[in-house]
N, C-alpha and C. Protein backbone atom coordinates (compact mmCIF):
# COMPACT_ATOMS: atom_id res chain seq x y z
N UNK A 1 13.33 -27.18 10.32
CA UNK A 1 12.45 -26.79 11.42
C UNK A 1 12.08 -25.32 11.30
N UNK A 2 10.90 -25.21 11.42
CA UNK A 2 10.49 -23.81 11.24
C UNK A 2 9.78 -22.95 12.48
N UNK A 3 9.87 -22.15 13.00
CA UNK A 3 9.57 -21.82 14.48
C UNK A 3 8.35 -19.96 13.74
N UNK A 4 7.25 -20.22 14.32
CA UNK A 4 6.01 -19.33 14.23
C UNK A 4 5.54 -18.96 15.13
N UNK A 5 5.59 -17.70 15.25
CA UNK A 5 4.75 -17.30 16.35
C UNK A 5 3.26 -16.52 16.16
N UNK A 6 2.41 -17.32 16.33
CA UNK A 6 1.24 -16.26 16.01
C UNK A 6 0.72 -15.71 16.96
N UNK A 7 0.41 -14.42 16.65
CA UNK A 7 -0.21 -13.12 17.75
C UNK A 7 -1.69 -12.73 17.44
N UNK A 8 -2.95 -13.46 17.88
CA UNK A 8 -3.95 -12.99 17.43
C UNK A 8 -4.80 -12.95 18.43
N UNK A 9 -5.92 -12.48 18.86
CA UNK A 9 -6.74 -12.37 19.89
C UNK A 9 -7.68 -13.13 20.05
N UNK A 10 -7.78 -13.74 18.88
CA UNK A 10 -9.24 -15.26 18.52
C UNK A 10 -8.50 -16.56 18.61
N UNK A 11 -8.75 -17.28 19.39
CA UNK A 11 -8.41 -18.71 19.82
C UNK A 11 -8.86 -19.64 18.40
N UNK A 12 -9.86 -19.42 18.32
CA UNK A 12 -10.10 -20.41 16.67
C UNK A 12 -9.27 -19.53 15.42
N UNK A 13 -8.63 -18.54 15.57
CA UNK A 13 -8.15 -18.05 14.59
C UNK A 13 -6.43 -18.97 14.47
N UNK A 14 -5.90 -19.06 15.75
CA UNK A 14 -4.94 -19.54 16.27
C UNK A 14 -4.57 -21.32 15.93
N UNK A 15 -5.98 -21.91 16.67
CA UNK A 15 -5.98 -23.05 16.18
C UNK A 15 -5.94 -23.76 14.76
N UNK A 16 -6.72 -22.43 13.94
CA UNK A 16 -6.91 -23.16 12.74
C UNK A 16 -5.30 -22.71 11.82
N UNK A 17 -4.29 -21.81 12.05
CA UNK A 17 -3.71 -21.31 11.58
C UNK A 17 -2.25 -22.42 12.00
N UNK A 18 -2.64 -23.13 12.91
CA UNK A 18 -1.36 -24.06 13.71
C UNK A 18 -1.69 -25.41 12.42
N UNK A 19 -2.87 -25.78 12.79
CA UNK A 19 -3.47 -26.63 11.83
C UNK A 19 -3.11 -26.72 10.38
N UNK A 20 -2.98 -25.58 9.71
CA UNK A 20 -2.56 -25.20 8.62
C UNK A 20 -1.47 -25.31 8.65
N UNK A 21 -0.40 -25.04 9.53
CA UNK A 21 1.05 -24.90 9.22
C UNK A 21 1.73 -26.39 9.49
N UNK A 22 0.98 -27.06 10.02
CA UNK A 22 1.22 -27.97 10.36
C UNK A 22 1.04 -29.23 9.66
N UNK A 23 0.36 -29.02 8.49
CA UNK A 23 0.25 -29.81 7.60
C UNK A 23 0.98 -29.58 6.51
N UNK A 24 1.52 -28.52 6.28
CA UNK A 24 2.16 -27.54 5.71
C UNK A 24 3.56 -28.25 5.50
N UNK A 25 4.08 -27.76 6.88
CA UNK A 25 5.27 -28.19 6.93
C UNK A 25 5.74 -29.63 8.04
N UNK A 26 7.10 -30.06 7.44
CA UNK A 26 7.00 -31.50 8.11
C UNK A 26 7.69 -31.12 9.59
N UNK A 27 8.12 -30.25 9.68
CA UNK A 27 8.47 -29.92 11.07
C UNK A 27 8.66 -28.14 11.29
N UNK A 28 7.31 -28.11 12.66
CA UNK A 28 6.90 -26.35 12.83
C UNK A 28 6.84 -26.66 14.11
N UNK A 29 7.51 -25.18 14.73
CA UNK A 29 7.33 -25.22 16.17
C UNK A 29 6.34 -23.65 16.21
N UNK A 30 5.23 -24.23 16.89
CA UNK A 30 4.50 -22.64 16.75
C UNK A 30 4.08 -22.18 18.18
N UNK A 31 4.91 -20.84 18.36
CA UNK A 31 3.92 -19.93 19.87
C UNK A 31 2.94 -19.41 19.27
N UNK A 32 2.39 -19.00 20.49
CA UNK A 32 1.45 -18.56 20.35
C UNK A 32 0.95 -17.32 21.59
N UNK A 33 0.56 -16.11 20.99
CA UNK A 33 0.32 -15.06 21.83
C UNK A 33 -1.10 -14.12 21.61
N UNK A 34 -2.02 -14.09 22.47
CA UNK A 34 -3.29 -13.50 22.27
C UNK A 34 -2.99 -11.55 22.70
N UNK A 35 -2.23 -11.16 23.43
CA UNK A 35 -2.13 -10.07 24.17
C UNK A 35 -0.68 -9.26 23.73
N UNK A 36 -0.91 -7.86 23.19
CA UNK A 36 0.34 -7.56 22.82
C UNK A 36 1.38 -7.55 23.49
N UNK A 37 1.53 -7.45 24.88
CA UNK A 37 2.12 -7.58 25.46
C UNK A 37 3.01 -8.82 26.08
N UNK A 38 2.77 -9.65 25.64
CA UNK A 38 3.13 -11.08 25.24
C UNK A 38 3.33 -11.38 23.90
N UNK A 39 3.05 -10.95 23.00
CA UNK A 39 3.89 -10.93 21.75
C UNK A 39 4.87 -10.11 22.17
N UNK A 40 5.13 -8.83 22.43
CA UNK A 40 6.31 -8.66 22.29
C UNK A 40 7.43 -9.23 23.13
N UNK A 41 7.09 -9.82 24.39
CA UNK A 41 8.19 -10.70 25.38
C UNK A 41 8.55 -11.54 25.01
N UNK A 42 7.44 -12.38 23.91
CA UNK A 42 7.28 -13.70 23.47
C UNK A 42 8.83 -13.71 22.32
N UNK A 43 8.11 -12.34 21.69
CA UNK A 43 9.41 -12.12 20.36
C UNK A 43 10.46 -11.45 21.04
N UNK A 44 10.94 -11.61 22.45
CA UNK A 44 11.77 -10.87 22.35
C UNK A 44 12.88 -12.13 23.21
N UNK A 45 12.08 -13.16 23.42
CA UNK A 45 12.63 -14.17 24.29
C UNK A 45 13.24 -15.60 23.13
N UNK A 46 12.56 -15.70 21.96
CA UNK A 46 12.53 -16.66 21.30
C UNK A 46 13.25 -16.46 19.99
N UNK A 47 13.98 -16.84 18.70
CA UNK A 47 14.63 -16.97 17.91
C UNK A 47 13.19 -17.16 17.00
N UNK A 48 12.48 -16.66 16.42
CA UNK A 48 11.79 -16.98 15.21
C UNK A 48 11.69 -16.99 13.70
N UNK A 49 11.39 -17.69 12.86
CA UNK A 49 11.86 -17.34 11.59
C UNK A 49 10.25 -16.79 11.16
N UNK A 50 9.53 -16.32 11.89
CA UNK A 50 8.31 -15.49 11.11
C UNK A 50 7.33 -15.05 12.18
N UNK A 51 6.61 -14.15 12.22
CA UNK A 51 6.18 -13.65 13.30
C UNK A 51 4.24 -13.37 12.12
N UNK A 52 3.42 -13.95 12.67
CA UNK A 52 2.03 -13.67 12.13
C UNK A 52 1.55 -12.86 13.17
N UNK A 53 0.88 -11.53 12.47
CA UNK A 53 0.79 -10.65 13.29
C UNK A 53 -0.81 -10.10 12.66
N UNK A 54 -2.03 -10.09 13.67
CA UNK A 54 -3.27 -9.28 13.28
C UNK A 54 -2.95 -7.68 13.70
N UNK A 55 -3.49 -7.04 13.32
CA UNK A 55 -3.67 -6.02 13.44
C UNK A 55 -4.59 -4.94 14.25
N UNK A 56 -5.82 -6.21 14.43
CA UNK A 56 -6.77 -5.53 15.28
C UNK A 56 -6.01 -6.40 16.90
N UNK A 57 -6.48 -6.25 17.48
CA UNK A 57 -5.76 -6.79 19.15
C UNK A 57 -6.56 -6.07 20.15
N UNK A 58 -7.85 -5.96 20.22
CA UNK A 58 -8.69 -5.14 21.11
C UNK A 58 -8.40 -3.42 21.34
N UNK A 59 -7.64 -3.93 22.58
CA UNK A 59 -8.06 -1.82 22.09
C UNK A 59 -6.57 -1.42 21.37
N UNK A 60 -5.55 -2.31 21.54
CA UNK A 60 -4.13 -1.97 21.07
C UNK A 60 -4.52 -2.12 19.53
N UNK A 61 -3.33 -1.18 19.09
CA UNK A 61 -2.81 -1.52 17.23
C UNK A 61 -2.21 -2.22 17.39
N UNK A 62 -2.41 -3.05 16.52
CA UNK A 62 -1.19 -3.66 16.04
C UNK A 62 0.02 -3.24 15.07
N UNK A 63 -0.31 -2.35 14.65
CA UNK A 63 0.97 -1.07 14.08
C UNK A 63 1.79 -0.86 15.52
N UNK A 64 1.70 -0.67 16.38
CA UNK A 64 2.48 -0.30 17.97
C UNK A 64 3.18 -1.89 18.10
N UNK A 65 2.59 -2.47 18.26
CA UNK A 65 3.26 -4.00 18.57
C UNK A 65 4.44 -4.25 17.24
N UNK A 66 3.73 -3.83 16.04
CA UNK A 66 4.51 -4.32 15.04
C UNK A 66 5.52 -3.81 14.85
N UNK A 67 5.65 -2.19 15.71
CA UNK A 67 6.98 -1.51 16.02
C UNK A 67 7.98 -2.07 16.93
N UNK A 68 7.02 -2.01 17.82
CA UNK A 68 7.66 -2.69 19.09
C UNK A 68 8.67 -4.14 18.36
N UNK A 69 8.32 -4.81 18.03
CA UNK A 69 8.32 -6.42 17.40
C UNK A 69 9.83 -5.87 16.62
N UNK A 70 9.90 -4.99 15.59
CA UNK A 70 10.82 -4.92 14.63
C UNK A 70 12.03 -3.92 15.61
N UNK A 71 11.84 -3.17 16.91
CA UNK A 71 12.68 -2.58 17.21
C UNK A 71 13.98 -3.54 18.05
N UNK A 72 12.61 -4.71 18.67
CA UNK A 72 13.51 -5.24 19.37
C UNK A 72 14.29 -7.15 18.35
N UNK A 73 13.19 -7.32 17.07
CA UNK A 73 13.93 -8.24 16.50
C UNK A 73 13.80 -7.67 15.17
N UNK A 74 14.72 -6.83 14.51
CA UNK A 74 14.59 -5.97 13.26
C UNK A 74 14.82 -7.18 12.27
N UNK A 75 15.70 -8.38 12.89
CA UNK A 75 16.05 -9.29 11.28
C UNK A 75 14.13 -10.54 10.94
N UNK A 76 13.41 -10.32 12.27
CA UNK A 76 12.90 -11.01 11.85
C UNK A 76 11.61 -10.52 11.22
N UNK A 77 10.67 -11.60 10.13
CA UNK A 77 10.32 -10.97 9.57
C UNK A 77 9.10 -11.15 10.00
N UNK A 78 8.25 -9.90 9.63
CA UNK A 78 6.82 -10.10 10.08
C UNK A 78 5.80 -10.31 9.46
N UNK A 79 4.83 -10.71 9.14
CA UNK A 79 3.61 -11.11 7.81
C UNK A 79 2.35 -10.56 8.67
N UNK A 80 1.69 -9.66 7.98
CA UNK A 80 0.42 -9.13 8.67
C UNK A 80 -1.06 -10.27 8.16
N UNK A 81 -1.34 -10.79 8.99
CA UNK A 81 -2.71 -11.33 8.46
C UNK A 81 -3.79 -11.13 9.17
N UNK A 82 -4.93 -10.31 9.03
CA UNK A 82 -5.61 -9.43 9.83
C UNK A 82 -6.73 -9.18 8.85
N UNK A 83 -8.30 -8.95 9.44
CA UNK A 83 -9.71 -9.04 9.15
C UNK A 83 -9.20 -7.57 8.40
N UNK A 84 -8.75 -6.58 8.77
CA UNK A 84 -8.80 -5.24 8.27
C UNK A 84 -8.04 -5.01 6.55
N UNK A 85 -9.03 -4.22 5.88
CA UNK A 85 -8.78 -4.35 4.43
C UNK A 85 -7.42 -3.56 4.39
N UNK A 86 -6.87 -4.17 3.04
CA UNK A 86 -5.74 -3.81 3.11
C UNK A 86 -5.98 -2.32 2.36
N UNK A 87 -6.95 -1.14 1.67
CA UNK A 87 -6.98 -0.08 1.98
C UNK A 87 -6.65 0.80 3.34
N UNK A 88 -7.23 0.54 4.24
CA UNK A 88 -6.93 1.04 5.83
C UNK A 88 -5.40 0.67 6.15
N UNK A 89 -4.73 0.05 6.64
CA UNK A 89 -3.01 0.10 7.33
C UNK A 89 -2.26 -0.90 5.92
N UNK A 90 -2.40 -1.23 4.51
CA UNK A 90 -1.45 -1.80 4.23
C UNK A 90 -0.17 -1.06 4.16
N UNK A 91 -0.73 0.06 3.69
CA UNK A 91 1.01 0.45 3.42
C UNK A 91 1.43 1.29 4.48
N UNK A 92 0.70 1.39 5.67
CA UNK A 92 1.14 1.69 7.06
C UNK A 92 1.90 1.02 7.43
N UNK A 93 1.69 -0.47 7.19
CA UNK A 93 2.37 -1.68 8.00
C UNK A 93 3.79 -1.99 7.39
N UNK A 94 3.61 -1.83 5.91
CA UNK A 94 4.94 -2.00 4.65
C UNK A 94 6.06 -0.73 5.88
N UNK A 95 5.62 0.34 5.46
CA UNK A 95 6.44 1.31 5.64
C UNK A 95 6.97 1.05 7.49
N UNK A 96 6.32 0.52 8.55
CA UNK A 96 6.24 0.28 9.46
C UNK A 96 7.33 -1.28 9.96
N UNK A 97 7.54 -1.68 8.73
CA UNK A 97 8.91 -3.37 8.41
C UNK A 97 7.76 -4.39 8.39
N UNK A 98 6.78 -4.07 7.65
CA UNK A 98 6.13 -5.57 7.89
C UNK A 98 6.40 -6.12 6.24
N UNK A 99 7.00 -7.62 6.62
CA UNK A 99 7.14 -8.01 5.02
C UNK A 99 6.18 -8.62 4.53
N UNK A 100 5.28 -8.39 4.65
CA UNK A 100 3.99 -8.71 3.74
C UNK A 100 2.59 -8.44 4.55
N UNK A 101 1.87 -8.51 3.84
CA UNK A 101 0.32 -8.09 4.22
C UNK A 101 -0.81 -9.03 3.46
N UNK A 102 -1.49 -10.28 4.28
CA UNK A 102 -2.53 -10.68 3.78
C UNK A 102 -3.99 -10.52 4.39
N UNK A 103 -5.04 -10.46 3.57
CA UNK A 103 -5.74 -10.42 4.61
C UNK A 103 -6.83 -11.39 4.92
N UNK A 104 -7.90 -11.86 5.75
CA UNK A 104 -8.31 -13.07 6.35
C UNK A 104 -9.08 -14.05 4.98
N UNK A 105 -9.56 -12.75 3.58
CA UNK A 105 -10.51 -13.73 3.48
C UNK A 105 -10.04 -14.26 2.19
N UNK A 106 -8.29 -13.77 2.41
CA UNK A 106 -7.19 -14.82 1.25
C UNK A 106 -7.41 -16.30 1.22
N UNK A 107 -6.97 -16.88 0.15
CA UNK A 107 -6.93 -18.37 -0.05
C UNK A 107 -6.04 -18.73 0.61
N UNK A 108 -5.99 -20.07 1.37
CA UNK A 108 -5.04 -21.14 2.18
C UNK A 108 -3.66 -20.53 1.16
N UNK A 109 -3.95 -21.16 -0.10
CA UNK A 109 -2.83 -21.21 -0.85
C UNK A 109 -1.94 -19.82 -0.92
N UNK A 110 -2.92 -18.82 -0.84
CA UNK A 110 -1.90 -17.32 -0.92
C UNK A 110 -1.28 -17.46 0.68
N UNK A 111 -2.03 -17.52 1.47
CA UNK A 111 -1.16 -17.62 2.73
C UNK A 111 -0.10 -18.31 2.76
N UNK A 112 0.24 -19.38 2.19
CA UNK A 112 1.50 -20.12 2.78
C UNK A 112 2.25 -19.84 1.15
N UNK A 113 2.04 -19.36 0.21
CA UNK A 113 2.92 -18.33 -0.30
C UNK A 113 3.60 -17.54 0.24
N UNK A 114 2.99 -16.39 0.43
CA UNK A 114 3.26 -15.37 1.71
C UNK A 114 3.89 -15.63 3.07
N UNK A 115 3.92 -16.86 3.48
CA UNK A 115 4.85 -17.24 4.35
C UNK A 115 6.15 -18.01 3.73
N UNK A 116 6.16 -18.49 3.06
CA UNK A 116 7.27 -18.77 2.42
C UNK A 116 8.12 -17.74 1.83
N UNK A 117 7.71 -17.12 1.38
CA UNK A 117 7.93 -16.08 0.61
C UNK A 117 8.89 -15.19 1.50
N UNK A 118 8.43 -14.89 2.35
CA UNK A 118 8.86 -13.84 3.43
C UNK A 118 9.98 -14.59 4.44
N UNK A 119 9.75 -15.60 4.51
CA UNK A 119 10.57 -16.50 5.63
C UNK A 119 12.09 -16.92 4.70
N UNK A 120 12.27 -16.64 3.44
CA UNK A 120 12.90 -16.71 2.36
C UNK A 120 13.81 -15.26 2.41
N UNK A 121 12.92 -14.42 3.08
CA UNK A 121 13.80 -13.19 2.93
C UNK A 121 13.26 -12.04 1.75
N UNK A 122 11.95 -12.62 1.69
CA UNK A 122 11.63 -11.59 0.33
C UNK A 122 10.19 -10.99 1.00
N UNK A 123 9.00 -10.33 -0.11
CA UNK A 123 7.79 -9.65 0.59
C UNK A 123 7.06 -9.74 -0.20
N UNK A 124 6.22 -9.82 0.84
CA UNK A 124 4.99 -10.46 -0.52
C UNK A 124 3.63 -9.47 -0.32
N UNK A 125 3.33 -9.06 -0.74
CA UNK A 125 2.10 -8.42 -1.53
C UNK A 125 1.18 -8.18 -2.46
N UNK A 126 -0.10 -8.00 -2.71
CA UNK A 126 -0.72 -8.52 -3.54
C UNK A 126 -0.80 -7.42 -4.74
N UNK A 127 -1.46 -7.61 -6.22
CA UNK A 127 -1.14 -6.66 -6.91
C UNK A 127 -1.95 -5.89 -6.74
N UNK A 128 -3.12 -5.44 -5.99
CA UNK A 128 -3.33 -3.98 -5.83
C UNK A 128 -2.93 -3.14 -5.03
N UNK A 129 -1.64 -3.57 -4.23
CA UNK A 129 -1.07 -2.99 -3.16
C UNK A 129 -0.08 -2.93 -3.50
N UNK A 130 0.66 -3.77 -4.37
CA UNK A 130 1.62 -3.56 -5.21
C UNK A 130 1.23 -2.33 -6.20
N UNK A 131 0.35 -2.17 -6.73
CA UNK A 131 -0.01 -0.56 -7.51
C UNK A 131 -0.10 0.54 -6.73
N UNK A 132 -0.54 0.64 -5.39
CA UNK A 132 -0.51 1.44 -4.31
C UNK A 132 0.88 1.87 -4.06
N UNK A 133 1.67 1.19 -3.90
CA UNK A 133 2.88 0.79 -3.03
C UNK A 133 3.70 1.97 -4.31
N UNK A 134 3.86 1.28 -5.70
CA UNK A 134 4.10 2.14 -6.89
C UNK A 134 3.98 2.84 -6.80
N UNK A 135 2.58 3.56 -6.99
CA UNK A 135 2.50 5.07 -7.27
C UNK A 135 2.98 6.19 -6.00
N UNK A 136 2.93 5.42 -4.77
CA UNK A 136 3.44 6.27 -3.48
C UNK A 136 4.77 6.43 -3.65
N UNK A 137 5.61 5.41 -4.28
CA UNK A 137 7.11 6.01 -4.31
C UNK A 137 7.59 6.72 -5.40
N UNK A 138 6.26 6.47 -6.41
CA UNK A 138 7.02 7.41 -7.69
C UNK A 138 6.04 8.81 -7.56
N UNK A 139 5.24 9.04 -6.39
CA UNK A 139 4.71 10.37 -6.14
C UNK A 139 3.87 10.53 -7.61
N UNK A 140 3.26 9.56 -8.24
CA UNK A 140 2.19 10.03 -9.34
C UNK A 140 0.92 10.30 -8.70
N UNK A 141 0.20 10.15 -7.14
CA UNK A 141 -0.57 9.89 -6.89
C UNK A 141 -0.98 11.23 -6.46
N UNK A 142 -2.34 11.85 -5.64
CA UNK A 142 -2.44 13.06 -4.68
C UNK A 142 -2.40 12.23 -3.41
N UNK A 143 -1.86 12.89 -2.51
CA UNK A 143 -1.83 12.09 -1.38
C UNK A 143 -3.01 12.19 -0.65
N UNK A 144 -3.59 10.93 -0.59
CA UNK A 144 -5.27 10.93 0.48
C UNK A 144 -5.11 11.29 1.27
N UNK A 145 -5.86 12.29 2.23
CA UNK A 145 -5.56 13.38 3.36
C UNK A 145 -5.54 12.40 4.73
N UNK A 146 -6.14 11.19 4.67
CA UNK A 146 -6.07 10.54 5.69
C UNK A 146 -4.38 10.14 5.75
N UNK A 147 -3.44 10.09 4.54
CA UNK A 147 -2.46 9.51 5.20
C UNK A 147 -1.42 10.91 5.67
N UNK A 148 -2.08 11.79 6.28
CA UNK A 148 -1.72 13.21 6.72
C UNK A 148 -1.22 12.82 8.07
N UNK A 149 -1.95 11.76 8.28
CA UNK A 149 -2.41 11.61 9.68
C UNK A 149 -1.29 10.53 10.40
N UNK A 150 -1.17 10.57 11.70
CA UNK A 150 -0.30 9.33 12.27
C UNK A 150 -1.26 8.37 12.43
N UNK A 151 -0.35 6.96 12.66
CA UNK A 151 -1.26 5.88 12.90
C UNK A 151 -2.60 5.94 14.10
N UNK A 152 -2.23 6.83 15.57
CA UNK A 152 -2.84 6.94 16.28
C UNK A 152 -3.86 7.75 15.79
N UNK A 153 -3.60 9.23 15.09
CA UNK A 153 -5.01 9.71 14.49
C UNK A 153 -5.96 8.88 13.59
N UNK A 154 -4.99 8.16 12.75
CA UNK A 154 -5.99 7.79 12.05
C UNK A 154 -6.79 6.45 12.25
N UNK A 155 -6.14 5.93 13.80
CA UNK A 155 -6.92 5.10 14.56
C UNK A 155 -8.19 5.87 14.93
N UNK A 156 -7.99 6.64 15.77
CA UNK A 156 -9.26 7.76 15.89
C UNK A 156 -10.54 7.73 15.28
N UNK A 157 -9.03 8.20 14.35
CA UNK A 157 -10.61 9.13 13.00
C UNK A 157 -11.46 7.55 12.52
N UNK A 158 -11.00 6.30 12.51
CA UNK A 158 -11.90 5.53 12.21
C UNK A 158 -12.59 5.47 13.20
N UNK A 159 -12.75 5.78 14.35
CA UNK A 159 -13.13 5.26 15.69
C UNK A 159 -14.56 6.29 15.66
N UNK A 160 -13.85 7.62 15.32
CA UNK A 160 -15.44 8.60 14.84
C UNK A 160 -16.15 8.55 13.75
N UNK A 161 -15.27 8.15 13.38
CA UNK A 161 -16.13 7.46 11.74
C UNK A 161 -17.31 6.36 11.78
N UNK A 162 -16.52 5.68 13.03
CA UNK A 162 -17.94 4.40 13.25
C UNK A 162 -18.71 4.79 14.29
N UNK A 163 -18.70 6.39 14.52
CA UNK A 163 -19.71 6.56 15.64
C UNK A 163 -19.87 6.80 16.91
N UNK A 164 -18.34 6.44 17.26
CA UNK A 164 -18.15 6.48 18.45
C UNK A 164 -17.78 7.71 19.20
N UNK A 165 -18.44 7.87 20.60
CA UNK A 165 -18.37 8.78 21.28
C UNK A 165 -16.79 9.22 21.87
N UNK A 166 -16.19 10.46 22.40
CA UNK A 166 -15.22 10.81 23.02
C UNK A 166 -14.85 9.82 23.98
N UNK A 167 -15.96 9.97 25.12
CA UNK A 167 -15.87 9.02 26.19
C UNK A 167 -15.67 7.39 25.77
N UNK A 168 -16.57 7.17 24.49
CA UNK A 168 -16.44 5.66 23.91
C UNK A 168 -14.90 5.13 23.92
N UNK A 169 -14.43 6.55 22.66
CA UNK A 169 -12.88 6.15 22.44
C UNK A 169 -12.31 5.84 23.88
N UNK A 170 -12.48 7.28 24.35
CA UNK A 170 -11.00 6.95 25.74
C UNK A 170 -11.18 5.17 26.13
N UNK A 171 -12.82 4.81 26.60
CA UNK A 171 -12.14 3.52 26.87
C UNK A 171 -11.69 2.80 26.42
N UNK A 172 -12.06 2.61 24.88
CA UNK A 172 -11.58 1.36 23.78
C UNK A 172 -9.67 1.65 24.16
N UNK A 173 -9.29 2.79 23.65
CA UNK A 173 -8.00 2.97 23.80
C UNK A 173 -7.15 3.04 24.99
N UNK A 174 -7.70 3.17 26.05
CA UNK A 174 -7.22 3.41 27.61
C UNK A 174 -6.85 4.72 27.58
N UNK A 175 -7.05 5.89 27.15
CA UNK A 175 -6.83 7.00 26.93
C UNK A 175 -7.77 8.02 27.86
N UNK A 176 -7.40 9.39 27.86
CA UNK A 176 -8.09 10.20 28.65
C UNK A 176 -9.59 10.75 27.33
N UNK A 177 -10.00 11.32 27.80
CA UNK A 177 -11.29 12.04 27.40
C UNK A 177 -10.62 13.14 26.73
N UNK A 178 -9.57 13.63 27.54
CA UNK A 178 -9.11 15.06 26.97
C UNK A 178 -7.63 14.68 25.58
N UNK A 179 -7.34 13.71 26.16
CA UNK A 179 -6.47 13.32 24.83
C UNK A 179 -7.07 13.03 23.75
N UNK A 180 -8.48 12.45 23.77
CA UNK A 180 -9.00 11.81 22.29
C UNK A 180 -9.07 13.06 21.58
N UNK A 181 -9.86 14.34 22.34
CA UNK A 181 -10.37 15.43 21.93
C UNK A 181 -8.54 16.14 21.55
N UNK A 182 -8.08 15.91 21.89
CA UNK A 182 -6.59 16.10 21.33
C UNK A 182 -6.20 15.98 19.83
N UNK A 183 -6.72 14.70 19.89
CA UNK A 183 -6.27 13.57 18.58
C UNK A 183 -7.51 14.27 17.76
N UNK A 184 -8.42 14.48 18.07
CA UNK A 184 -10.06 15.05 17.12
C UNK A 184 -9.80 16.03 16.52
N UNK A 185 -8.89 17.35 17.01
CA UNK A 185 -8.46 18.35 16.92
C UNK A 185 -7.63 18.71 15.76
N UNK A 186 -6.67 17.37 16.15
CA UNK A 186 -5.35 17.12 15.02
C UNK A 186 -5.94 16.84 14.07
N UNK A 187 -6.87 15.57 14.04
CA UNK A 187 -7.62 15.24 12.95
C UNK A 187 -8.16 16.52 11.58
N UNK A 188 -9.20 17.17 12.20
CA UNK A 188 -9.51 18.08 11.80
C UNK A 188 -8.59 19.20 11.50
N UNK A 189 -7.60 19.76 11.43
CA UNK A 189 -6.56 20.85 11.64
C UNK A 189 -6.04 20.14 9.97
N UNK A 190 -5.29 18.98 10.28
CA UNK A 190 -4.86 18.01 9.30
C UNK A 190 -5.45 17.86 8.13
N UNK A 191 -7.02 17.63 8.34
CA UNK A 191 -7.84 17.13 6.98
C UNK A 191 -8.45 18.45 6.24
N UNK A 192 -8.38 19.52 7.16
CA UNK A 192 -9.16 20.24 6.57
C UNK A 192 -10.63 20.52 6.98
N UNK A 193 -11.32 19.36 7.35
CA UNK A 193 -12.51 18.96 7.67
C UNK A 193 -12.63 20.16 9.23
N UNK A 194 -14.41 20.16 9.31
CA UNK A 194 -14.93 20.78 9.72
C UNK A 194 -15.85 19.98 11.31
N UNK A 195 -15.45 19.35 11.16
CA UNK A 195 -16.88 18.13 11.82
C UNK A 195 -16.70 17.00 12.29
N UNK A 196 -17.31 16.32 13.19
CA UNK A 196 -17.43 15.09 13.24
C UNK A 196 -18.24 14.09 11.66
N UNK A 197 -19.33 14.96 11.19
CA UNK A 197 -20.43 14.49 10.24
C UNK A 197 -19.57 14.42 9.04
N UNK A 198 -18.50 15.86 8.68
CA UNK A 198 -17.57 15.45 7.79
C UNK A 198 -16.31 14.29 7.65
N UNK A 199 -16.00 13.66 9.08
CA UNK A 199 -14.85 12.33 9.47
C UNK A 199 -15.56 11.29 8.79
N UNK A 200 -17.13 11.05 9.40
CA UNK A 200 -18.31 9.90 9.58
C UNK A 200 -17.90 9.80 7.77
N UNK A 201 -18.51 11.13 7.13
CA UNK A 201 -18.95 10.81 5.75
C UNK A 201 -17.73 10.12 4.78
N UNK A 202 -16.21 10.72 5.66
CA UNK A 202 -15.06 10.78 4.79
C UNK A 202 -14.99 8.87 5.29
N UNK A 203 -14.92 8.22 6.16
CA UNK A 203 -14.63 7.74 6.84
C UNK A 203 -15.64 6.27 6.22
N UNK A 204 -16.51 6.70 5.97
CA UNK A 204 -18.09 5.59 5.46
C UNK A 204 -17.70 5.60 3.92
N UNK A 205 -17.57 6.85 3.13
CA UNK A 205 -16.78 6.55 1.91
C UNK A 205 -16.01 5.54 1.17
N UNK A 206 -14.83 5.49 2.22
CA UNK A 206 -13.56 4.45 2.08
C UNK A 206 -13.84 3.12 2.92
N UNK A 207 -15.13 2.75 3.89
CA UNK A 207 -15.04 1.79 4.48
C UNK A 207 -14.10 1.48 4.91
N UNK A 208 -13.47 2.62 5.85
CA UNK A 208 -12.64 2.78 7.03
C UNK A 208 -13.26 2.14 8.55
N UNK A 209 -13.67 0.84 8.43
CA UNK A 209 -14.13 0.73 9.38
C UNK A 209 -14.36 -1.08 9.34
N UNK A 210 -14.10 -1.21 10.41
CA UNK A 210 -14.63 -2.89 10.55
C UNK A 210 -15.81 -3.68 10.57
């Protein structure tokens, strides 16, 4: 018996992912949670052997939940499967306890690799994140100035990157006006950068953005 909890904000993302596991395996018990805040009660109430976790979740990260998730069930394991490329948070999420990272527009078949895989006790990642993952621990790399940044800045800085206004952010994030300009500050101090036009350009570069 295998017990899943998936945490995603799209109802057809949910359905089709139960569907899948369910053919999958001959016996799955799957929750299910749209709101981070119910993933984490959800995971904090239930015994699971795998936790599917998106990353986008409206205005929340899912890097915060995925903390939350590992502080309060550290043995269990988590699998990121989320629209966002795995350039932007993969090895945010690695370093953060997530045991693996796929992302939406993987094959059926890599997915339930990756869940096996991980529900086994091991981590699964793909090989260009596996080359990423390499060169960050053997320090051959320069470090990209975005990963200067905390998860919340560099939530941000994508957030000005796609355009969005001060006032825009505060609401997406539930944040003040004067905190974003906080986080804008850091941003800039951090990167070096001069600008909003210099975030946009750095930011449109890497297709830091959804």
């Amino acid at each position: 018996m295998k017990r899943i909890l998936l945490v995603d904000d799209h109802e057809v993302v949910r359905v089709g992912l139960k569907k899948i596991f369910a053919e999958e395996f001959s016996q799955v018990i799957v929750g299910e949670a749209a709101l981070p805040q119910e993933a984490i009660q959800l995971a904090g109430k239930e015994d699971w052997d795998l936790i599917v976790l998106e990353l986008s979740l409206g205005r929340n990260s899912g890097l915060d939940v995925l903390k939350q998730i590992k502080r309060i069930q550290p043995k269990v394991p988590v699998l990121i499967l989320t629209g966002t490329s795995e350039q932007q948070y993969a090895l945010r999420a690695i370093k953060a306890g997530a045991a693996g990272y796929v992302t939406k527009i993987s094959y059926v078949a890599d997915l339930l690799q990756a869940v096996k895989k991980v529900v086994q006790g091991g981590r699964y990642i793909s090989p260009s994140l596996a080359e990423t993952l390499s060169a960050h621990l053997q320090d051959e790399r320069p470090e990209a100035i975005h990963e200067l940044l905390s998860d919340r800045e560099f939530q941000v800085m994508r957030l000005i990157g796609s355009g969005k206004t001060v006032g825009q952010i505060a609401v997406m994030l539930s944040i003040s006006d004067k905190t974003v300009s906080t986080y804008r500050a850091r941003i800039l101090e951090k990167t070096g950068m001069k600008n909003n036009a210099q975030v946009i350009r750095y930011v449109v570069e890497r297709g830091f953005f959804d």
